[in-house]
Protein backbone atom coordinates (compact mmCIF):
# COMPACT_ATOMS: atom_id res chain seq x y z
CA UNK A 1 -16.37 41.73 81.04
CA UNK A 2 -15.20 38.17 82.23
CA UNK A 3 -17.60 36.23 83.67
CA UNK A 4 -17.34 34.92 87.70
CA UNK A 5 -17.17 31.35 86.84
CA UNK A 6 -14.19 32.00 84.34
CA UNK A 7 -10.90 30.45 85.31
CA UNK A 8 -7.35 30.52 83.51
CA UNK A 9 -6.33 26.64 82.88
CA UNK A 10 -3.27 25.57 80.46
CA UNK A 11 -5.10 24.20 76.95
CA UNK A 12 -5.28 20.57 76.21
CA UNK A 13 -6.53 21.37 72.90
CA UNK A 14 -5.09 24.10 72.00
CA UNK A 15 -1.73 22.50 73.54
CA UNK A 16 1.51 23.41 71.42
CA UNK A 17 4.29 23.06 74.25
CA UNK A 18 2.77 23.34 77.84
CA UNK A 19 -1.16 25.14 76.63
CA UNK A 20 -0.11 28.02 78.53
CA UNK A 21 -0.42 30.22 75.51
CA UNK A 22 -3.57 28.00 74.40
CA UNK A 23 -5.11 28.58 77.74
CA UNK A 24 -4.89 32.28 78.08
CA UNK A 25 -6.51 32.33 74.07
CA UNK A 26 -9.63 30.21 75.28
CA UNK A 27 -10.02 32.72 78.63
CA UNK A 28 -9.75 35.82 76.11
CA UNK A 29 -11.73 33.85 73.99
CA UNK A 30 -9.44 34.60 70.82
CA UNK A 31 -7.32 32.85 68.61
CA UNK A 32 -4.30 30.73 69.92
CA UNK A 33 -2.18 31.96 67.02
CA UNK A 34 -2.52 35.57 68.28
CA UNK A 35 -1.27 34.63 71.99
CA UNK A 36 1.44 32.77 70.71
CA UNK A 37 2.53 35.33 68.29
CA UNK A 38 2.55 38.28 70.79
CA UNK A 39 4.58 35.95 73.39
CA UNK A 40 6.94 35.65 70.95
CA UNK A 41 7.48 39.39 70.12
CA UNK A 42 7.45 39.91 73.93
CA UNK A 43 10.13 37.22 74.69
CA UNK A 44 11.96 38.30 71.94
CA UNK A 45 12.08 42.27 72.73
CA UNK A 46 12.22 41.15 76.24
CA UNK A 47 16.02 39.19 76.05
CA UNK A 48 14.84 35.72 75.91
CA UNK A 49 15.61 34.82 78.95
CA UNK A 50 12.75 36.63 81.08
CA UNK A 51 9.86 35.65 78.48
CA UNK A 52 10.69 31.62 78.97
CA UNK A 53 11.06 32.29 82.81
CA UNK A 54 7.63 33.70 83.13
CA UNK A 55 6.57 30.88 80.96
CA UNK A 56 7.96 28.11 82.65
CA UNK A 57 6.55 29.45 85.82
CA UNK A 58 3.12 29.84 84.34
CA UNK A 59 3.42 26.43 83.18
CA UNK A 60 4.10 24.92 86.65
CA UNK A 61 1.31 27.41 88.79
CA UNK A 62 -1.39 27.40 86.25
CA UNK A 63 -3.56 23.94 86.49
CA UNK A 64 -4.18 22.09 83.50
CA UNK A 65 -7.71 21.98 82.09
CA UNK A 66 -10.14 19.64 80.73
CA UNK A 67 -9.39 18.02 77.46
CA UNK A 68 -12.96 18.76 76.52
CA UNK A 69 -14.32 21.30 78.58
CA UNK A 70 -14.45 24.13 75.99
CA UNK A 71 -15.00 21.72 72.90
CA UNK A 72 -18.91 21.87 71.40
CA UNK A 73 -20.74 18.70 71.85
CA UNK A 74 -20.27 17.33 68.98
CA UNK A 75 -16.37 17.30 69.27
CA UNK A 76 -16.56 15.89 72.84
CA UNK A 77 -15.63 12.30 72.38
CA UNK A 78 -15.36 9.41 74.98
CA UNK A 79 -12.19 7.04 75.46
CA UNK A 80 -12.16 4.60 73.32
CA UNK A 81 -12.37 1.38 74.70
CA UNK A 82 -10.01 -1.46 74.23
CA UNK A 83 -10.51 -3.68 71.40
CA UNK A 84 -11.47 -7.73 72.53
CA UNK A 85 -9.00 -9.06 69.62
CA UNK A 86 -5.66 -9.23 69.70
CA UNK A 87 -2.93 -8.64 66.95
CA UNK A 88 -1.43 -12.35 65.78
């Protein structure tokens, strides 16, 4: 059962054109390969044409997520800052 707080956002990890595929993986909580895989064999049994539609549309109406929102703590990492010394 999905939980309440659960909400579909395009990967920024997981990112391999737009994270659509990447984001519906880390809502279903399963591998991004799989996704990807069975939105090929969809697009490709569905003419082409209709699979990329649907995807471009998902990639403009679903919201990009948070870099690091579903990384564990010890991958979370902060900006790195700039450097005081400059190249010669």
């Amino acid at each position: 059962m999905v939980a309440k707080n659960k909400r579909l956002y395009r990967s920024e990890s997981e990112k391999m054109v737009a994270g659509v595929c990447g984001g519906v993986a880390e809502y279903l909580d399963i591998d991004p390969t799989i996704v990807r895989l069975v939105w090929v064999l969809f697009t490709a049994l569905s003419g082409i044409i209709p699979g990329v539609i649907i995807y471009i549309l998902a990639a403009i109406i679903v919201p990009l997520g948070n870099k690091n929102a579903n990384a564990p703590a010890a991958e979370k990492k902060e900006p790195r800052k700039k450097s005081a010394k400059r190249p010669k």
